[in-house]
Protein backbone atom coordinates (compact mmCIF):
# COMPACT_ATOMS: atom_id res chain seq x y z
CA UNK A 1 -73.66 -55.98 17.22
CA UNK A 2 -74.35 -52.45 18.84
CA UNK A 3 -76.72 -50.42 17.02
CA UNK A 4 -75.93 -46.86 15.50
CA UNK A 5 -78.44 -44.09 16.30
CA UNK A 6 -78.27 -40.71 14.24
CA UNK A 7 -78.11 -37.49 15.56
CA UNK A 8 -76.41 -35.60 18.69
CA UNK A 9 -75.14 -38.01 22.03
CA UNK A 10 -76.99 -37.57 24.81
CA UNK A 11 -74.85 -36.36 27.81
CA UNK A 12 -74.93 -37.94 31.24
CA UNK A 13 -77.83 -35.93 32.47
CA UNK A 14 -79.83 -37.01 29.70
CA UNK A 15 -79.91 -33.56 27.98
CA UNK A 16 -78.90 -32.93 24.52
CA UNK A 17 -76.33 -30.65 23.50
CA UNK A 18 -76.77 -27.52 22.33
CA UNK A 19 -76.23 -27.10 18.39
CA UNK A 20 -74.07 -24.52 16.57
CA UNK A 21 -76.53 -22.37 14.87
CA UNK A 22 -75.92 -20.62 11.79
CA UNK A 23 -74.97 -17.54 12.57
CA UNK A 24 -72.02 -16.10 13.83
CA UNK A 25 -71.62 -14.17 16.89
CA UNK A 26 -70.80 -10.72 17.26
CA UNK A 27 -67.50 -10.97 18.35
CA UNK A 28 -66.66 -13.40 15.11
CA UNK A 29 -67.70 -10.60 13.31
CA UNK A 30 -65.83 -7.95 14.67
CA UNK A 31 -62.35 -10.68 14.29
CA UNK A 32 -62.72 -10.23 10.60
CA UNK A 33 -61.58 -6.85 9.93
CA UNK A 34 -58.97 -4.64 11.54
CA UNK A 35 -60.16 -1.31 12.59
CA UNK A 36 -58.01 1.67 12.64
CA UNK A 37 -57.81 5.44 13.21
CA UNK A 38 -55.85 7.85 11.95
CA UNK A 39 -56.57 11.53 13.55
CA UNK A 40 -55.90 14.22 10.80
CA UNK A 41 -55.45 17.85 11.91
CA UNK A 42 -59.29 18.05 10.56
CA UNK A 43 -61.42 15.07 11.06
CA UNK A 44 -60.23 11.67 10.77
CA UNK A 45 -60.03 8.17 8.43
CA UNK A 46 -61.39 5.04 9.77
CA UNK A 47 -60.09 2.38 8.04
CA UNK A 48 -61.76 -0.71 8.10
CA UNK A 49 -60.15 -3.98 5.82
CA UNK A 50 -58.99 -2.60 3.22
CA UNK A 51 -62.10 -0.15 3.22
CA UNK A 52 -61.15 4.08 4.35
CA UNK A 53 -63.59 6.35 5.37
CA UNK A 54 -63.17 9.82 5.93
CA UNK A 55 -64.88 11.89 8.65
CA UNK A 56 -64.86 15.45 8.72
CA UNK A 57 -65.77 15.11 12.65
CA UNK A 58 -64.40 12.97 15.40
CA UNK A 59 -67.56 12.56 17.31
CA UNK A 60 -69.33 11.28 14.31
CA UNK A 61 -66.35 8.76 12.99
CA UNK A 62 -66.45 7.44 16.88
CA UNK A 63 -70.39 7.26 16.83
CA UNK A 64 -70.06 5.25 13.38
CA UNK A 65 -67.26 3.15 15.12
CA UNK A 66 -69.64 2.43 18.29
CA UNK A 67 -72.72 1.59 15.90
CA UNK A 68 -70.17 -1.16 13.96
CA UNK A 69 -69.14 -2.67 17.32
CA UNK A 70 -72.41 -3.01 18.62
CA UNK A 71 -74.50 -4.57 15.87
CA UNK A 72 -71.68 -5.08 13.02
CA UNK A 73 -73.69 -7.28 10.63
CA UNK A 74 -76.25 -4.69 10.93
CA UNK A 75 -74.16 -2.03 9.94
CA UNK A 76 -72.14 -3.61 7.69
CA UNK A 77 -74.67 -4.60 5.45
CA UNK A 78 -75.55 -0.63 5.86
CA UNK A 79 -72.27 0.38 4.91
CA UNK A 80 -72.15 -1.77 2.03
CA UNK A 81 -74.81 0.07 0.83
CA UNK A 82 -73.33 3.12 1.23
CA UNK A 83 -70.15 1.57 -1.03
CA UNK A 84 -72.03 0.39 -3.86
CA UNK A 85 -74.04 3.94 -3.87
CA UNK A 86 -71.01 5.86 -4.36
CA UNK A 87 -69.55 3.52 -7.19
């Protein structure tokens, strides 16, 4: 009878593949809500899920939207925040 080891096969170099850690990538993150603009003739809404924030200013709704897509569990923890603040 063969015996059963535990654990990840080795591969034919010898080396052990890598394991899924337990965080998700950035780009998961960003797949889990829709983001969309609407341009007002002031300002505009971001919407984000079923989430809409209003900005008085483009350049600031596009910096928030450029913060979110580089480091969006960062700032969606942050904006979280912001939600539960105002409730």
């Amino acid at each position: 009878m063969d015996e059963i080891v535990g654990g990840p096969m080795m591969t034919e170099s010898g080396d052990r593949p890598m394991v899924k850690q337990d965080y998700r990538s950035k780009q998961e993150t960003l797949r889990d809500y829709e983001i969309n603009i609407r341009f007002l003739s002031v300002g505009c809404i971001v919407s984000v899920g079923c989430r809409q924030i209003p900005f008085r200013n483009i350049t600031e709704a596009m910096e928030e939207v450029n913060k979110y897509v580089q480091n969006p569990n960062q700032e969606r923890e942050r904006w979280y925040q912001i939600f539960d603040s105002a409730e």
